[in-house]
C-alpha atoms as a PDB file:
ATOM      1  CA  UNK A   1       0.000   0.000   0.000  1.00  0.00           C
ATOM      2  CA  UNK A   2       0.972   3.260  -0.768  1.00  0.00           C
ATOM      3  CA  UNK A   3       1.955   5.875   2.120  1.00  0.00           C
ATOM      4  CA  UNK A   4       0.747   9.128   1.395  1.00  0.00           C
ATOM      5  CA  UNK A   5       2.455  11.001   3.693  1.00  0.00           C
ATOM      6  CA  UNK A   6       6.078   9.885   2.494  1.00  0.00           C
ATOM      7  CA  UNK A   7       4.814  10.967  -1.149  1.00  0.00           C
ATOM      8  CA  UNK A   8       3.113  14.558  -0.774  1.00  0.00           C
ATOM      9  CA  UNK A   9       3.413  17.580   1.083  1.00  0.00           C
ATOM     10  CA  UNK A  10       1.439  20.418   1.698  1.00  0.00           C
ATOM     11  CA  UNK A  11       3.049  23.696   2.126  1.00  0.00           C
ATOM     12  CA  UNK A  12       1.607  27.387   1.748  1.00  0.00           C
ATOM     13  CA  UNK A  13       4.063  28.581  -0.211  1.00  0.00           C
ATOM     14  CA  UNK A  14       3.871  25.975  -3.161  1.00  0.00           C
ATOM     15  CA  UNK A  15       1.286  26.098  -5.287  1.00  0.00           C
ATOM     16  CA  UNK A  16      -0.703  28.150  -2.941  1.00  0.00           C
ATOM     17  CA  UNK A  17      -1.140  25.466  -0.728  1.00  0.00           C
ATOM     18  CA  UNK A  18      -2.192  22.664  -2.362  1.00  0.00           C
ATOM     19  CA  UNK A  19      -0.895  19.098  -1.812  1.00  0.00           C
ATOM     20  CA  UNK A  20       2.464  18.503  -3.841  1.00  0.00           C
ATOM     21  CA  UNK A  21       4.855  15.765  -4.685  1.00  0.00           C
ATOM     22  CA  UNK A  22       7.218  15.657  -2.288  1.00  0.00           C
ATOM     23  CA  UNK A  23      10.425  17.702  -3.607  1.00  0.00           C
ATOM     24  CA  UNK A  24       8.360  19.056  -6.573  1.00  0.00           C
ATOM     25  CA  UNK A  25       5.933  21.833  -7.879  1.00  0.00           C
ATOM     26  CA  UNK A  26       3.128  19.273  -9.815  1.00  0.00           C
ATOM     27  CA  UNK A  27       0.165  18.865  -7.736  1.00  0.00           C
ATOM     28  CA  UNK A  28      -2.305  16.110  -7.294  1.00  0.00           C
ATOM     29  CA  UNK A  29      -4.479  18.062  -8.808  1.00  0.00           C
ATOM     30  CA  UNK A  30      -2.410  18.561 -12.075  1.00  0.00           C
ATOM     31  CA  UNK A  31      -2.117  14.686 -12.113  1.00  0.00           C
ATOM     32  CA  UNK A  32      -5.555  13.534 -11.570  1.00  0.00           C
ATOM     33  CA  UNK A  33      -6.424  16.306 -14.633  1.00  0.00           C
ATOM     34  CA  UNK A  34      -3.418  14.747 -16.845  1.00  0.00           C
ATOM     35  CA  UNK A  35      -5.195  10.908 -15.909  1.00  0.00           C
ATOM     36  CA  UNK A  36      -8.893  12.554 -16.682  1.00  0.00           C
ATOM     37  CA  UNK A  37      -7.928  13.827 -19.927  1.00  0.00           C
ATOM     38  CA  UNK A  38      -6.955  10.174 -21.230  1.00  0.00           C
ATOM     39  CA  UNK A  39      -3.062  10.323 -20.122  1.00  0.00           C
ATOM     40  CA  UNK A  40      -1.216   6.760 -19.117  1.00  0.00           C
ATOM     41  CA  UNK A  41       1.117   6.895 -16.377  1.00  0.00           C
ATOM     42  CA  UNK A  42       3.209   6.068 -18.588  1.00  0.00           C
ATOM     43  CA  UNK A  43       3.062   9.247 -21.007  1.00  0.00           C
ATOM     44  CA  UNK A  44       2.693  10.709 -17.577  1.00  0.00           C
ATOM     45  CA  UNK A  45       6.310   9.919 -16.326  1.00  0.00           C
ATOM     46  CA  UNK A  46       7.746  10.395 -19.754  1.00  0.00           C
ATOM     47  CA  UNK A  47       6.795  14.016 -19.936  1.00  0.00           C
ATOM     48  CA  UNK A  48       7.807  14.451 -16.428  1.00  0.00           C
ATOM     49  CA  UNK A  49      10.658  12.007 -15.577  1.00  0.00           C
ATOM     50  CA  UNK A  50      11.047  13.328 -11.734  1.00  0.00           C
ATOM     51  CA  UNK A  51       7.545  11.486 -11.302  1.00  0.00           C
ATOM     52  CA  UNK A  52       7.530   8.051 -10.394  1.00  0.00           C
ATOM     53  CA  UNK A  53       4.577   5.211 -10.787  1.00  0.00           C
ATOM     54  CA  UNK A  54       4.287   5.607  -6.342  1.00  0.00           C
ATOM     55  CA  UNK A  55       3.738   9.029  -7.250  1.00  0.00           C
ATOM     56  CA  UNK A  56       0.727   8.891  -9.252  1.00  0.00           C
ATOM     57  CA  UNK A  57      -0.760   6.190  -6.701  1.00  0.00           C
ATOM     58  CA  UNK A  58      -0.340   8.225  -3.922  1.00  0.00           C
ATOM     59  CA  UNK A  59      -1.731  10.796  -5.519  1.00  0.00           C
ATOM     60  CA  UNK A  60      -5.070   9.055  -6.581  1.00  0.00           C
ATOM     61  CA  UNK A  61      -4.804   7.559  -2.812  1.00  0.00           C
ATOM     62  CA  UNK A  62      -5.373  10.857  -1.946  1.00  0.00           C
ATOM     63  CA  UNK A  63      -8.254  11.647  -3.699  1.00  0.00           C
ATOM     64  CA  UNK A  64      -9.666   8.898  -2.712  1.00  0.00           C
ATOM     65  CA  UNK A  65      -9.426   9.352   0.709  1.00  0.00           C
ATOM     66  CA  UNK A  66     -10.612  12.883   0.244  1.00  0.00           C
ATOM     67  CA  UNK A  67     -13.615  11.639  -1.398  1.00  0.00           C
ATOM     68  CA  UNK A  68     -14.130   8.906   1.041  1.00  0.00           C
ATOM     69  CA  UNK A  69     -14.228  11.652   3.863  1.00  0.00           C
ATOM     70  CA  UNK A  70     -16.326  14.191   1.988  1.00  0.00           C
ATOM     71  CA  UNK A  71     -19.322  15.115   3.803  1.00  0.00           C
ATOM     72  CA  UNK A  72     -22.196  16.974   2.232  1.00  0.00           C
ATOM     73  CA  UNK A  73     -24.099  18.913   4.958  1.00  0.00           C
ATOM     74  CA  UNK A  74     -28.130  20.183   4.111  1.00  0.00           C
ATOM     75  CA  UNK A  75     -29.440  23.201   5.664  1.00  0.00           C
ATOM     76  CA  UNK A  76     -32.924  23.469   6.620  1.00  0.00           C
ATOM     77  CA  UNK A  77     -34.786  26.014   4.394  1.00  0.00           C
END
């Protein structure tokens, strides 16, 4: 299984916060964009070589997870 936490990092002042390969600027955002648009992981790590296959797992681990603890509240009208 893939740890997360040895993988990304969050830090304010990269990217404005949002969570990061670890000793890089691409965001698991910017991943999970290059997989929905019909990218392999392989194209993935050829156009960016400092990515590894852990990389992108972690990063859809963390969506995942994200989704997994998304909560939607309703208000009373």
């Amino acid at each position: 299984m893939i740890n997360i936490q040895e993988r990304l990092s969050i830090n304010p002042e990269i990217r404005f916060g949002k969570p990061c390969i670890k000793g890089t600027r691409i965001a698991v955002w910017d991943i999970l964009g290059w997989l929905a648009s019909g990218m392999s992981h392989e194209e993935i790590i050829e156009d960016f070589p400092q990515l590894t296959q852990e990389d992108i797992l972690a990063s859809l681990a963390f969506a995942a997870n994200r989704e997994e603890n998304t909560k939607i509240l309703i208000t009373a009208a």
